[in-house]
N, C-alpha and C. Protein backbone atom coordinates (compact mmCIF):
# COMPACT_ATOMS: atom_id res chain seq x y z
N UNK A 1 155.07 148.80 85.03
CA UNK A 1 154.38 149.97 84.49
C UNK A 1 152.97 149.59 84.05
N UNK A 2 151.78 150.43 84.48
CA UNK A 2 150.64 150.03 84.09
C UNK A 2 150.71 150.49 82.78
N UNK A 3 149.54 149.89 82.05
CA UNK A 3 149.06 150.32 80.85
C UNK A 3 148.01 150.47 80.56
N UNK A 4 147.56 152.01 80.30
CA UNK A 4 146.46 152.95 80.25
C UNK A 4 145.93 152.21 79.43
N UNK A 5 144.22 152.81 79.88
CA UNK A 5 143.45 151.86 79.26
C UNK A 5 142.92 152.68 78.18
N UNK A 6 142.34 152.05 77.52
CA UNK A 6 142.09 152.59 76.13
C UNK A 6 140.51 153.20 76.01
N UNK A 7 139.77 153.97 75.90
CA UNK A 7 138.63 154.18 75.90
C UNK A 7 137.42 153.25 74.69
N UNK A 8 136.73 152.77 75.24
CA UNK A 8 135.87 151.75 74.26
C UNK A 8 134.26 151.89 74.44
N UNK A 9 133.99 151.03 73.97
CA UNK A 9 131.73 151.33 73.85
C UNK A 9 131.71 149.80 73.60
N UNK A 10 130.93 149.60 74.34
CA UNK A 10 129.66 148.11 73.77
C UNK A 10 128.38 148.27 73.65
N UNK A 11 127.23 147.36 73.00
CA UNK A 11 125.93 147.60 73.14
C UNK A 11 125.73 146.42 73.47
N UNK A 12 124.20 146.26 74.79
CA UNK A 12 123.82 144.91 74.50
C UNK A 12 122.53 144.96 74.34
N UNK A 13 122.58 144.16 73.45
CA UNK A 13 121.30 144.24 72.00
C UNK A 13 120.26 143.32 72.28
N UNK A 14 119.18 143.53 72.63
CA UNK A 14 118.27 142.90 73.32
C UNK A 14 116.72 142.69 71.98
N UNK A 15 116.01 141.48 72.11
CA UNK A 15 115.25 141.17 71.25
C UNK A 15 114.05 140.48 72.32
N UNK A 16 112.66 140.57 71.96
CA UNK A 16 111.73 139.60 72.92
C UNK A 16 111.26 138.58 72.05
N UNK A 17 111.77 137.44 72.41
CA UNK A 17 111.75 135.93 71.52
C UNK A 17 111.12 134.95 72.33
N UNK A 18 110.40 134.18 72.11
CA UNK A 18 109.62 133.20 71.94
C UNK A 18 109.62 132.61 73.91
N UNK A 19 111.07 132.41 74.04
CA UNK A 19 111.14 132.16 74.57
C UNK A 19 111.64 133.03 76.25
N UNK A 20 111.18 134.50 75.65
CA UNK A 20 111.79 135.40 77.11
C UNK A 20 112.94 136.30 76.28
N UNK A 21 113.25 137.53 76.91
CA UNK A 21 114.09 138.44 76.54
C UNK A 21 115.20 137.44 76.31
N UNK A 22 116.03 138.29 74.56
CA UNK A 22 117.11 137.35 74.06
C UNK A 22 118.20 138.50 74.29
N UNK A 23 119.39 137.92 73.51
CA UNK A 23 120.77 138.79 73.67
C UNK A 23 121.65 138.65 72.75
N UNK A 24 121.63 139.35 72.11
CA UNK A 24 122.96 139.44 70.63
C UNK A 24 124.11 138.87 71.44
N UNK A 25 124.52 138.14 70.66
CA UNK A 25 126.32 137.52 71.01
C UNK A 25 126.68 137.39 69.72
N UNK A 26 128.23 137.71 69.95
CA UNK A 26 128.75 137.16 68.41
C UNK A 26 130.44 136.85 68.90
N UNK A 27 130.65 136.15 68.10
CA UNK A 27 131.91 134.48 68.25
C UNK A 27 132.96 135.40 67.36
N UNK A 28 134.05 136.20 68.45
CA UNK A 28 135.29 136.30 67.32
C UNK A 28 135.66 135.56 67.23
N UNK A 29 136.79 135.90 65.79
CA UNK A 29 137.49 135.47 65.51
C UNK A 29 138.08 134.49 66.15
N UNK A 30 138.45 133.36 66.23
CA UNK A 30 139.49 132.58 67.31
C UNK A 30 141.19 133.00 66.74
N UNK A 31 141.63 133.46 65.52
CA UNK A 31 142.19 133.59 65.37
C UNK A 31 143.27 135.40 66.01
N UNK A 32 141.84 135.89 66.92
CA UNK A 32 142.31 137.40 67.53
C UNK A 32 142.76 137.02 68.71
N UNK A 33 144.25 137.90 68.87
CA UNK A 33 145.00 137.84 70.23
C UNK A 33 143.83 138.44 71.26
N UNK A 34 143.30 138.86 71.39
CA UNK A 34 141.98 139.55 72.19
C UNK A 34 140.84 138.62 72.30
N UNK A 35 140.57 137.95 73.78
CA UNK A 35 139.27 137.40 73.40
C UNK A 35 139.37 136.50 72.01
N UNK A 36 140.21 136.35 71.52
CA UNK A 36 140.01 135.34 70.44
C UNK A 36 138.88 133.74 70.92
N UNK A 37 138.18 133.69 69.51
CA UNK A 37 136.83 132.43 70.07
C UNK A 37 135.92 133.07 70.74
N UNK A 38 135.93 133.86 71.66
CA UNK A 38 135.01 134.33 72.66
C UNK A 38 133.56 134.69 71.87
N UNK A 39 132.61 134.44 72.72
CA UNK A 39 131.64 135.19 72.71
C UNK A 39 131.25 136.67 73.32
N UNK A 40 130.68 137.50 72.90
CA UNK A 40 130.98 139.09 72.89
C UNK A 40 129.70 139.90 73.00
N UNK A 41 129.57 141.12 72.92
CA UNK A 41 128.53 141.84 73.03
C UNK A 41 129.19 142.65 71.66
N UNK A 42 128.06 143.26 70.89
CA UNK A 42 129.20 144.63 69.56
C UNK A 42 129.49 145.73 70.46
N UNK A 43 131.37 145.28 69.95
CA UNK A 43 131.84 147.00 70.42
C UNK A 43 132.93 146.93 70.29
N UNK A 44 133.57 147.92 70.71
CA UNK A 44 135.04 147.71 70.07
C UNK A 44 135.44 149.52 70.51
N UNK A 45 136.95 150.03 70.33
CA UNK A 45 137.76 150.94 70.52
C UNK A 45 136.37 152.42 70.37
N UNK A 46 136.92 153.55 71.16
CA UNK A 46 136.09 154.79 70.83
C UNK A 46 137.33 155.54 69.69
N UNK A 47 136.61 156.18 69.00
CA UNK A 47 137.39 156.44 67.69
C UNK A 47 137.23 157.84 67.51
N UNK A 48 138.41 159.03 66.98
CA UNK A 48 138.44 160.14 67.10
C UNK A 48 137.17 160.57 65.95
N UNK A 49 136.39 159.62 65.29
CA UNK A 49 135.56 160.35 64.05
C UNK A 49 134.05 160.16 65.41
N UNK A 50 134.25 159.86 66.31
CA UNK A 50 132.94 159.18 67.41
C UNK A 50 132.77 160.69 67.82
N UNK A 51 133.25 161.22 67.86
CA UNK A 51 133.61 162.40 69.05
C UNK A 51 132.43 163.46 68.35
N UNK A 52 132.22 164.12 69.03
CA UNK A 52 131.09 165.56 69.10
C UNK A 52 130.02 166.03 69.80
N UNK A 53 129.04 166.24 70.36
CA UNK A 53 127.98 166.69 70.88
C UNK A 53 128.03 165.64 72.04
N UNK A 54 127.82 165.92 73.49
CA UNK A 54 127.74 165.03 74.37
C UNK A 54 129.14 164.68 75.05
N UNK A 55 130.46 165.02 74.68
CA UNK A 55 130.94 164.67 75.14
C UNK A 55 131.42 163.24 75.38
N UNK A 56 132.00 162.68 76.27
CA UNK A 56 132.92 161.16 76.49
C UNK A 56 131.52 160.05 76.31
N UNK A 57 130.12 160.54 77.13
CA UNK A 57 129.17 160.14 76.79
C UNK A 57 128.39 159.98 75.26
N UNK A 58 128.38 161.12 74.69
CA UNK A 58 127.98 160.96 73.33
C UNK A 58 128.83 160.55 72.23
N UNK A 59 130.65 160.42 72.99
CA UNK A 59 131.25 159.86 71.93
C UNK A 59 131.05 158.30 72.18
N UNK A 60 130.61 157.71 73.12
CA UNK A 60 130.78 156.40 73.42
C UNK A 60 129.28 155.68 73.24
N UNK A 61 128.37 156.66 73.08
CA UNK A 61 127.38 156.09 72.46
C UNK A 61 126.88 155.90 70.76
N UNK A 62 128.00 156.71 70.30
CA UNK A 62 128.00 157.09 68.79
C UNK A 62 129.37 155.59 68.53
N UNK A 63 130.05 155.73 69.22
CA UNK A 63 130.96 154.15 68.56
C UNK A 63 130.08 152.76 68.88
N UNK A 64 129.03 152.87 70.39
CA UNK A 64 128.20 151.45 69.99
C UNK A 64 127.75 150.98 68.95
N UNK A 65 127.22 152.37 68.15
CA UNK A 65 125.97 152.57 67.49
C UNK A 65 126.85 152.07 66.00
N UNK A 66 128.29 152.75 66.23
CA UNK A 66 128.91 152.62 64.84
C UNK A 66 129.29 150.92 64.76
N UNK A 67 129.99 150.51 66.24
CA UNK A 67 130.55 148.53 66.04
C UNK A 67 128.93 148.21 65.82
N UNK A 68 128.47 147.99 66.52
CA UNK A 68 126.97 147.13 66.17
C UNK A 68 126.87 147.58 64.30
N UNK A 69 126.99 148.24 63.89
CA UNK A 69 126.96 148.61 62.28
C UNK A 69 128.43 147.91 61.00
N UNK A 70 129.50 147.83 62.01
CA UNK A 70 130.41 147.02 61.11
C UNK A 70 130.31 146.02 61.52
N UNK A 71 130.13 145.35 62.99
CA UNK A 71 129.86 144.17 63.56
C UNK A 71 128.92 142.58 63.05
N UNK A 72 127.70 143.95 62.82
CA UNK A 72 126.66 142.95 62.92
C UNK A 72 125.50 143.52 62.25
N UNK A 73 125.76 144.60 60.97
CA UNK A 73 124.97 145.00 60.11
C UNK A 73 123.79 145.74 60.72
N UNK A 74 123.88 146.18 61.88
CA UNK A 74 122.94 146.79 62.20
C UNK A 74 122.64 147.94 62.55
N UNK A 75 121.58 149.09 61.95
CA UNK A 75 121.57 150.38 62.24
C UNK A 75 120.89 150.57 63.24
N UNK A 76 121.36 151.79 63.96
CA UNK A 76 121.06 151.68 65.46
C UNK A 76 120.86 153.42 66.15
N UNK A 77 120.11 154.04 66.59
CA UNK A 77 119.76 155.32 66.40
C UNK A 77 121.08 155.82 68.13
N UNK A 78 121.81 156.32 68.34
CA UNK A 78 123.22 156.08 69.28
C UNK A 78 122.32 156.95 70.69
N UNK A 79 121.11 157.99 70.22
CA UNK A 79 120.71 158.81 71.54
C UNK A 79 119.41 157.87 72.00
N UNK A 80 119.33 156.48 71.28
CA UNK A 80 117.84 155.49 72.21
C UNK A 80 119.17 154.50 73.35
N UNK A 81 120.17 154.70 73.28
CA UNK A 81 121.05 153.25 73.82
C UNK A 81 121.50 154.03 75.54
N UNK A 82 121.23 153.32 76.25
CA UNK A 82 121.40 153.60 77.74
C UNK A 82 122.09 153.20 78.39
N UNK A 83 123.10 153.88 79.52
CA UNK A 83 123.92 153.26 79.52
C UNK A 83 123.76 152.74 80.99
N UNK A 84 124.39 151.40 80.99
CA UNK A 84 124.30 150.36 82.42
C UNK A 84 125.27 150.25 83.19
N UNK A 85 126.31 150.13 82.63
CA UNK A 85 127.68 150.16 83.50
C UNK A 85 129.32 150.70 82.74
N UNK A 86 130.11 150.98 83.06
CA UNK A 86 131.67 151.09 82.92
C UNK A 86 132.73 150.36 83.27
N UNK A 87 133.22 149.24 82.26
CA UNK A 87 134.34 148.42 83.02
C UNK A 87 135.95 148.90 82.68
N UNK A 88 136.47 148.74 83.41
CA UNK A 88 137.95 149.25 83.13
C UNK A 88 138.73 147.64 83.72
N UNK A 89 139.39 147.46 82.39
CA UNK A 89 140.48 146.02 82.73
C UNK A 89 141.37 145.90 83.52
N UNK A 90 141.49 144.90 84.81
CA UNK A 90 141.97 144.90 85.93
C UNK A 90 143.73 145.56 85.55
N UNK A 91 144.72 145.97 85.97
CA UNK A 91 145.78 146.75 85.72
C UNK A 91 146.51 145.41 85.80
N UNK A 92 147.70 145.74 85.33
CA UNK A 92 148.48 144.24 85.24
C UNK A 92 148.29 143.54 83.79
N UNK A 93 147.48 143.89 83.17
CA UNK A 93 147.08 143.00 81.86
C UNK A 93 147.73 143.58 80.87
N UNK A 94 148.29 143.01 79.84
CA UNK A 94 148.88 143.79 78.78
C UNK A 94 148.09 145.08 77.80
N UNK A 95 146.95 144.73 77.81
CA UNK A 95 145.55 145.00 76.84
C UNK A 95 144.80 145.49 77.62
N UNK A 96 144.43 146.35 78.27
CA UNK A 96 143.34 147.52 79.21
C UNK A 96 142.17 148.59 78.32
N UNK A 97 141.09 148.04 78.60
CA UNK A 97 140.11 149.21 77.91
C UNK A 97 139.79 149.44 79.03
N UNK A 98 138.91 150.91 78.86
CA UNK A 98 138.11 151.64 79.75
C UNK A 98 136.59 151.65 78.92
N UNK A 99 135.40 151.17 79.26
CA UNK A 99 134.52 150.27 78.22
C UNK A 99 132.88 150.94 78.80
N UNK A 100 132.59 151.57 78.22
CA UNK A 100 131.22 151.93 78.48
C UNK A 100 130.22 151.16 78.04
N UNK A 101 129.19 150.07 78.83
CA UNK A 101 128.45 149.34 78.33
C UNK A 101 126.97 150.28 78.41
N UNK A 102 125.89 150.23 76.74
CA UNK A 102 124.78 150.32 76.88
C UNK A 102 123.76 149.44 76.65
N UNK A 103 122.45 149.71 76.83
CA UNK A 103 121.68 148.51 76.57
C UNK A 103 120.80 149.58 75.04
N UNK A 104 120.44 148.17 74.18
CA UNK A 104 119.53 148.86 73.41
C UNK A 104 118.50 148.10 72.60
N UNK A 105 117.22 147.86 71.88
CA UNK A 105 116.73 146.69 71.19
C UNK A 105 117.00 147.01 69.70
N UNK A 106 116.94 146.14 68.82
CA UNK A 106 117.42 145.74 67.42
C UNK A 106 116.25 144.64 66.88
N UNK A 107 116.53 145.22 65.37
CA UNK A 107 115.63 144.45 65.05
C UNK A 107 116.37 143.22 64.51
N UNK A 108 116.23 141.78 64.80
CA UNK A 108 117.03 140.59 64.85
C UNK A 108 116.71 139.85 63.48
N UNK A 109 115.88 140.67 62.25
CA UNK A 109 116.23 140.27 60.86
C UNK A 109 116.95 141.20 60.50
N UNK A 110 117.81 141.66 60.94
CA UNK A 110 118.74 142.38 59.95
C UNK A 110 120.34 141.74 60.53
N UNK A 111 120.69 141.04 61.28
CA UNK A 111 122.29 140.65 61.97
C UNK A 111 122.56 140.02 60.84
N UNK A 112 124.15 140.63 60.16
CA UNK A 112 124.83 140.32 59.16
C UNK A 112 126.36 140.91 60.29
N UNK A 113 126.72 139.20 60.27
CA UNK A 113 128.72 139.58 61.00
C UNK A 113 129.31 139.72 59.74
N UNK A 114 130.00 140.74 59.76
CA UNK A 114 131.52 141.15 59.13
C UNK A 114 132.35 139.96 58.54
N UNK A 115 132.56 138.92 59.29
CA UNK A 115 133.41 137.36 58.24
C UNK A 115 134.74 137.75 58.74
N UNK A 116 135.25 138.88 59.67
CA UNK A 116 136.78 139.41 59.67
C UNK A 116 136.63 139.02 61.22
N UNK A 117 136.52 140.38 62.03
CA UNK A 117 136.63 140.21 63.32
C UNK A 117 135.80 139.55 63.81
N UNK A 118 134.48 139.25 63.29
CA UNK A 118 133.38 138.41 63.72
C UNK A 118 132.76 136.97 63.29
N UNK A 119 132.38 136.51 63.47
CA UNK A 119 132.67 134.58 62.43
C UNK A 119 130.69 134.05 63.02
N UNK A 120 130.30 134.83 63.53
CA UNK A 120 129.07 133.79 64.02
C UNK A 120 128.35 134.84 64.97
N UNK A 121 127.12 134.83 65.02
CA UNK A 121 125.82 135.79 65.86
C UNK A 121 124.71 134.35 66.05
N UNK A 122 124.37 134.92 67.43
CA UNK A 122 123.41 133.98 68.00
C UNK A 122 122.19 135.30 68.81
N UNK A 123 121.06 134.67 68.88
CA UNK A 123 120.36 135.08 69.89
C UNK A 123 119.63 134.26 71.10
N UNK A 124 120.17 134.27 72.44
CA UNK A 124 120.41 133.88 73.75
C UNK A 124 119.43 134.34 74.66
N UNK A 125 118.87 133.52 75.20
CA UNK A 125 118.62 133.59 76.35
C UNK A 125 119.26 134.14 77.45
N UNK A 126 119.64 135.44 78.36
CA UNK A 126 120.66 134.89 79.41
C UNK A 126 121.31 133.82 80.02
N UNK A 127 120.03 132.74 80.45
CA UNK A 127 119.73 131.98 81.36
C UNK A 127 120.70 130.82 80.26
N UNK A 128 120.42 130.68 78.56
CA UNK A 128 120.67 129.89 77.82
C UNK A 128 122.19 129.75 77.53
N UNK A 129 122.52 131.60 77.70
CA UNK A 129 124.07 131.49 77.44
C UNK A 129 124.94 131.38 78.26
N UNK A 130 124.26 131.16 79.71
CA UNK A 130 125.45 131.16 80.78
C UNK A 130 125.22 129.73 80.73
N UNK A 131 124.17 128.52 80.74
CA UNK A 131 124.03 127.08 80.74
C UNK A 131 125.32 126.99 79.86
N UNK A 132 125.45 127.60 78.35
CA UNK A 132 126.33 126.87 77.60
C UNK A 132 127.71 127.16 77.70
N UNK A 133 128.11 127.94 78.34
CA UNK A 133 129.32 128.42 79.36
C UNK A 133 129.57 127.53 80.13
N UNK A 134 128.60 127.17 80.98
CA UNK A 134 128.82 126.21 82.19
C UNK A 134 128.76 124.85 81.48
N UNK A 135 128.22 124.77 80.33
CA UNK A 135 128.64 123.10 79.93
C UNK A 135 130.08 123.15 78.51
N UNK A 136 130.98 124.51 78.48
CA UNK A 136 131.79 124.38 78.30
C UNK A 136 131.94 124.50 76.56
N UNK A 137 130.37 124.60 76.18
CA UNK A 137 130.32 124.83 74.49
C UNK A 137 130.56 126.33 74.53
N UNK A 138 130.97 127.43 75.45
CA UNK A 138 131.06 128.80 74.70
C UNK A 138 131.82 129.39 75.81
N UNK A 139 132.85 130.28 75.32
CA UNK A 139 133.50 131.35 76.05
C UNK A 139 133.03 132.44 76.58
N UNK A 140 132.95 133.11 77.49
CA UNK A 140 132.05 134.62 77.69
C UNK A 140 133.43 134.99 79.14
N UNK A 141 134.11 136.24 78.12
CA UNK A 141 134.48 137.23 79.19
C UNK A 141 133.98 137.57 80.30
N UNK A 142 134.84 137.68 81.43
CA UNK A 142 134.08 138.26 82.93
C UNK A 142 132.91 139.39 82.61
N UNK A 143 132.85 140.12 82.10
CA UNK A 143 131.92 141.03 81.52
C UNK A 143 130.53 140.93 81.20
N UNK A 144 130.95 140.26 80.02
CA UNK A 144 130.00 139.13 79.56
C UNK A 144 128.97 138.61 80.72
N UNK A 145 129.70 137.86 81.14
CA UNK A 145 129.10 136.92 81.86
C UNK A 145 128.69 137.55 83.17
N UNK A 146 128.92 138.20 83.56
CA UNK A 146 128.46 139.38 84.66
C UNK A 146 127.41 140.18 84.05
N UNK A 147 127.34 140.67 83.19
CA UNK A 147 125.83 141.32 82.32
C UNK A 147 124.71 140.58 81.91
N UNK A 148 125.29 139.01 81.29
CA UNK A 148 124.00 138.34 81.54
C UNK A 148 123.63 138.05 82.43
N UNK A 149 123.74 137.89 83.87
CA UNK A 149 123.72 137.18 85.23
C UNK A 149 122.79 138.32 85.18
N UNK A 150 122.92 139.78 85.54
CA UNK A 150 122.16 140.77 85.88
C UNK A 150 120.82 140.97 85.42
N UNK A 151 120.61 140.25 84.00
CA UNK A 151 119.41 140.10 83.08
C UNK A 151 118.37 138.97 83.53
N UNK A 152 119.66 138.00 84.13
CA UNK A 152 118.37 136.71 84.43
C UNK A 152 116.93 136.85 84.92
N UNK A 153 116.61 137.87 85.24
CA UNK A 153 115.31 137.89 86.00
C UNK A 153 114.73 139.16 84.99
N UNK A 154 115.10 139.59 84.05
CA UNK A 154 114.14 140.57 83.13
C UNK A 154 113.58 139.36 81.67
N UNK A 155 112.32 140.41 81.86
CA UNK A 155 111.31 139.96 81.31
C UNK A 155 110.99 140.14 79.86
N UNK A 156 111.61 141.23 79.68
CA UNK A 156 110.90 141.91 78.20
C UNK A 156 112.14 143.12 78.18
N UNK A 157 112.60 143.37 76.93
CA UNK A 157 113.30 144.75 76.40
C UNK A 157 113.11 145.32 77.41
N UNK A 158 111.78 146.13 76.94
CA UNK A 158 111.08 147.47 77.64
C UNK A 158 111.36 147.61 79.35
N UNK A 159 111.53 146.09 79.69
CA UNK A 159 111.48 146.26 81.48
C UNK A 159 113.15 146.72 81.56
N UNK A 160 114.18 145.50 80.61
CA UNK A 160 115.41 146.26 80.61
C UNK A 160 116.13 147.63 80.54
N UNK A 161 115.15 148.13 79.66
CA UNK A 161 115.48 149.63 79.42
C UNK A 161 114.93 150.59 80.07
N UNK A 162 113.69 150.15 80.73
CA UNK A 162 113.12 151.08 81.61
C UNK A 162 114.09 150.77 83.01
N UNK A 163 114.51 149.86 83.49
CA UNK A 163 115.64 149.39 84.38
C UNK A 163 117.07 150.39 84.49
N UNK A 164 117.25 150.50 83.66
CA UNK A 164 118.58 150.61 83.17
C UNK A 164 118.77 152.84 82.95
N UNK A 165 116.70 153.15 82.76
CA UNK A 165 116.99 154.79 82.67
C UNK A 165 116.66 155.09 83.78
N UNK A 166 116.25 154.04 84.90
CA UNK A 166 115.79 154.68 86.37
C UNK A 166 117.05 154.39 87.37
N UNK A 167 118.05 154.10 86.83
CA UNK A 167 119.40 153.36 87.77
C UNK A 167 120.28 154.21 87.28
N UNK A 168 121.70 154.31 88.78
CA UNK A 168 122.67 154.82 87.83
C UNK A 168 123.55 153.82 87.54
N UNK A 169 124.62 153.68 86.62
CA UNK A 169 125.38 152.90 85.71
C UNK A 169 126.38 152.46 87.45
N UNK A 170 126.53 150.76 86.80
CA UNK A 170 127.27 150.47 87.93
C UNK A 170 128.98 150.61 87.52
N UNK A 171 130.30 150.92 88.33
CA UNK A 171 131.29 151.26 87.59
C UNK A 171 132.22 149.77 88.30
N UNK A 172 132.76 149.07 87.51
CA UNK A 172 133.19 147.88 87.39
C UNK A 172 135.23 148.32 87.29
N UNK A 173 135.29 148.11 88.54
CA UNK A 173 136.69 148.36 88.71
C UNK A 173 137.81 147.22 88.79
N UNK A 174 137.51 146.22 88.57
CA UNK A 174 138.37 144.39 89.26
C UNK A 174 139.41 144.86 89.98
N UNK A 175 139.55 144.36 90.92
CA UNK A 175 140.56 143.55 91.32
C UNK A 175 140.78 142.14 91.33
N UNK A 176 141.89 141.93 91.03
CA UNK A 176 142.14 140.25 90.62
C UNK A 176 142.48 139.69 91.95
N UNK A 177 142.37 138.58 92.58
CA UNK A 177 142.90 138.04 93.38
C UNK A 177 143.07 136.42 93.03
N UNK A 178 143.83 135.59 93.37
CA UNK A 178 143.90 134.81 92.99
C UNK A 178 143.74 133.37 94.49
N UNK A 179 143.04 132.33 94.12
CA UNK A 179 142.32 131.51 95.24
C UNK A 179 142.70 130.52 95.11
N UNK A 180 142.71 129.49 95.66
CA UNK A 180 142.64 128.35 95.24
C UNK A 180 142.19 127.68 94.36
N UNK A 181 142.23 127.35 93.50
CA UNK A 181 141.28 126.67 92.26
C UNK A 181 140.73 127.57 91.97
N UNK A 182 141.18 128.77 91.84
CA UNK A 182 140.64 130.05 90.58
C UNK A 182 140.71 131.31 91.03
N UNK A 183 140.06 132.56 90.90
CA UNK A 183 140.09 133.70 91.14
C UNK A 183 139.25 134.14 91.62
N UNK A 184 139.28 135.43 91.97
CA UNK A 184 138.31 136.25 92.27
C UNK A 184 138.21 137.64 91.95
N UNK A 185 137.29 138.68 91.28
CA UNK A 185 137.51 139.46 90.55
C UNK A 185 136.45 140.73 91.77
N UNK A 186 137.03 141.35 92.10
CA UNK A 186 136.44 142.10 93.64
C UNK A 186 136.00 143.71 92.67
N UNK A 187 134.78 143.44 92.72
CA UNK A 187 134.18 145.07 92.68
C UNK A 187 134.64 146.27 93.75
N UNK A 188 133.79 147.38 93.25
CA UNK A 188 133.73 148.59 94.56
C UNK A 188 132.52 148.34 95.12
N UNK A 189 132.65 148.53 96.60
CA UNK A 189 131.45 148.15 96.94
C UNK A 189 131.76 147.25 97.51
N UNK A 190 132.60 146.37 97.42
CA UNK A 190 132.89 144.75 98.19
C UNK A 190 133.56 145.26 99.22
N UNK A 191 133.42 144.48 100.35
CA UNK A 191 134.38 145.33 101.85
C UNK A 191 135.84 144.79 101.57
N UNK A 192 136.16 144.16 100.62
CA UNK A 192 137.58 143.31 100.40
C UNK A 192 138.42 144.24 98.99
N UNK A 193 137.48 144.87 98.41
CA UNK A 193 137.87 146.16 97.33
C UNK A 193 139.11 146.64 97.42
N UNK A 194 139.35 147.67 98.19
CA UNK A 194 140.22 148.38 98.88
C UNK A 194 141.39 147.42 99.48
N UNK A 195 141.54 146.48 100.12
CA UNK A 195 142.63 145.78 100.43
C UNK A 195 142.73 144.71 100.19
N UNK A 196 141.93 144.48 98.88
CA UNK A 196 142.68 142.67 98.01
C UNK A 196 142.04 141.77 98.60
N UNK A 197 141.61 141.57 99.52
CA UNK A 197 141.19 140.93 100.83
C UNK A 197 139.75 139.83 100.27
N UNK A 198 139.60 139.09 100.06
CA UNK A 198 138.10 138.59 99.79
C UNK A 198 137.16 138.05 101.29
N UNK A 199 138.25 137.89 101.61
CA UNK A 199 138.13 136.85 103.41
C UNK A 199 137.68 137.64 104.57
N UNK A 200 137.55 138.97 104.42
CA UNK A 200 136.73 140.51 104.91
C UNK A 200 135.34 140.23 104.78
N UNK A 201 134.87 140.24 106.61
CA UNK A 201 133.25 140.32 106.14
C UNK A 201 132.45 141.62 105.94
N UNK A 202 131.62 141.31 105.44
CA UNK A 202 131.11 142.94 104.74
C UNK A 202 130.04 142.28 103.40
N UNK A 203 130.00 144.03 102.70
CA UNK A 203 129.38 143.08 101.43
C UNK A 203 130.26 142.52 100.85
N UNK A 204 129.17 142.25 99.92
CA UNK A 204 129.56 141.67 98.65
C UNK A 204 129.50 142.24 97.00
N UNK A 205 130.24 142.20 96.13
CA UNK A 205 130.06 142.59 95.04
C UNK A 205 131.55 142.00 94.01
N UNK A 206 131.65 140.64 93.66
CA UNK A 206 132.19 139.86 93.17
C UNK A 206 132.32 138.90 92.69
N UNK A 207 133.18 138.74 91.38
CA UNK A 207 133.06 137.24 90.28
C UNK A 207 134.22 136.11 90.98
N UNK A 208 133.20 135.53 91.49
CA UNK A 208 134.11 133.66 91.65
C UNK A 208 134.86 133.10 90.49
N UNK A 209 135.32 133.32 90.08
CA UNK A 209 135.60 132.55 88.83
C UNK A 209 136.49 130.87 89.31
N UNK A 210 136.10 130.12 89.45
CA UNK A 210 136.67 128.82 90.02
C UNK A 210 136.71 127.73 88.94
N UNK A 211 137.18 126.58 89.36
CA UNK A 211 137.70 125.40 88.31
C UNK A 211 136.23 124.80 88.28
N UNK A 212 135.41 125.25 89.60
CA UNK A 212 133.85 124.62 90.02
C UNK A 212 132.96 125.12 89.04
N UNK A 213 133.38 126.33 88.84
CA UNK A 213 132.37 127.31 88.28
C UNK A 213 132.40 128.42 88.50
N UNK A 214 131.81 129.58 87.76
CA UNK A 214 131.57 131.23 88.29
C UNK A 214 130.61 131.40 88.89
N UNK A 215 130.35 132.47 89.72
CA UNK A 215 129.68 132.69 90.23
C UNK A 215 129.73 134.76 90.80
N UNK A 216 128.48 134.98 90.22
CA UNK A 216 128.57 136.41 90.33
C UNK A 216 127.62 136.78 91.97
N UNK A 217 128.27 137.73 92.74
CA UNK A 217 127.46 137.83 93.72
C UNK A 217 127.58 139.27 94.18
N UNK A 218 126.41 139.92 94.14
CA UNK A 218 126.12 141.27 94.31
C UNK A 218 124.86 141.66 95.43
N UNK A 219 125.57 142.33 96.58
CA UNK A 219 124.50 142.18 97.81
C UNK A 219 123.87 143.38 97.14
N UNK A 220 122.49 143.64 97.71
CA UNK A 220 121.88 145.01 97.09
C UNK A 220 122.62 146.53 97.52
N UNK A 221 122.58 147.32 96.97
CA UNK A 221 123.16 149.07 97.88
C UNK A 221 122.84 150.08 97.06
């Protein structure tokens, strides 16, 4: 029996630092059955007080606006946050959200984590937080780590968000397959989508996830 997914919101919280567009992360709990340890974007469940004007859209931009505020102390105006993509958790998993990701900027003297569900906030580089992934100092969900990959080549907030209101939202469906020495997590859009298949030539639009390493690969369309 599948198990319906739950409707949810994230924000990813973008700052221009010293060193090139940064990225709010924050370190749950290790002690949460969910992502426990992981590194995260703020967000969390859509909540019946979220709901009003706008619809599934304006309720899911009003719960970013609200986790980024118990999360990570930060007030956040819910009609500036744009939205980039929709992931829904591959079926088969005990724990399924249906997850509306937006992008938005913050001002990065005000991040205060909660001490409960949250234990630690950093601000990242893309480029910085997938290195420390790949050398094994930090956790990042398929998600995660598929949203920063997409950033590597933006420059500034403003290019992100101007990016992100001229596009439409990409919708992130997985399929799991499983490989030799790791997985593979198959978008729509991939010619292997539809029948499990990774070994189908066609495009592409899928997470390697291997013992080697991840690897996100998205032909253009």
């Amino acid at each position: 029996m599948t198990t319906e997914a739950a409707p949810a919101s994230t924000v990813v919280l973008l700052r221009d630092g010293s060193a090139g567009l940064e990225v709010l992360l924050l370190r749950r709990n290790s002690q949460l059955a969910f992502h426990g340890g992981a590194w995260v974007f703020p967000g969390g469940r859509i909540d019946a007080s979220d709901s009003g004007e706008g619809g599934e859209l304006g309720a899911a931009r009003r719960a970013a606006s609200r986790e980024a505020r118990e999360e990570a102390g930060l007030s956040l105006d819910p009609e500036a946050l744009v939205q980039i993509s929709h992931w829904t958790t591959p079926e088969g998993l005990p724990k399924r959200f249906a997850t509306w990701f937006f992008v938005g900027s913050a001002d990065a003297t005000q991040v205060r984590v909660d001490g409960g569900e949250i234990h630690a906030h950093a601000w990242l580089t893309p480029a910085a937080a997938l290195e420390a992934r790949r050398a094994g100092e930090i956790e990042l969900p398929p998600p995660t780590f598929v949203t920063l990959t997409t950033l590597l080549e933006t420059r500034s907030t403003a290019e992100a968000i101007a990016a992100a209101r001229s596009q439409s939202p990409l919708i992130y469906l997985p399929r799991l397959v499983r490989l030799e020495g790791g997985a593979c997590s198959l978008y729509p859009a991939d010619a292997g989508w539809e029948t499990r298949d990774p070994s189908l030539e066609g495009a592409r639009h899928r997470l390697l996830m291997l013992d080697s390493g991840w690897r996100y690969l998205r032909d253009p369309f």
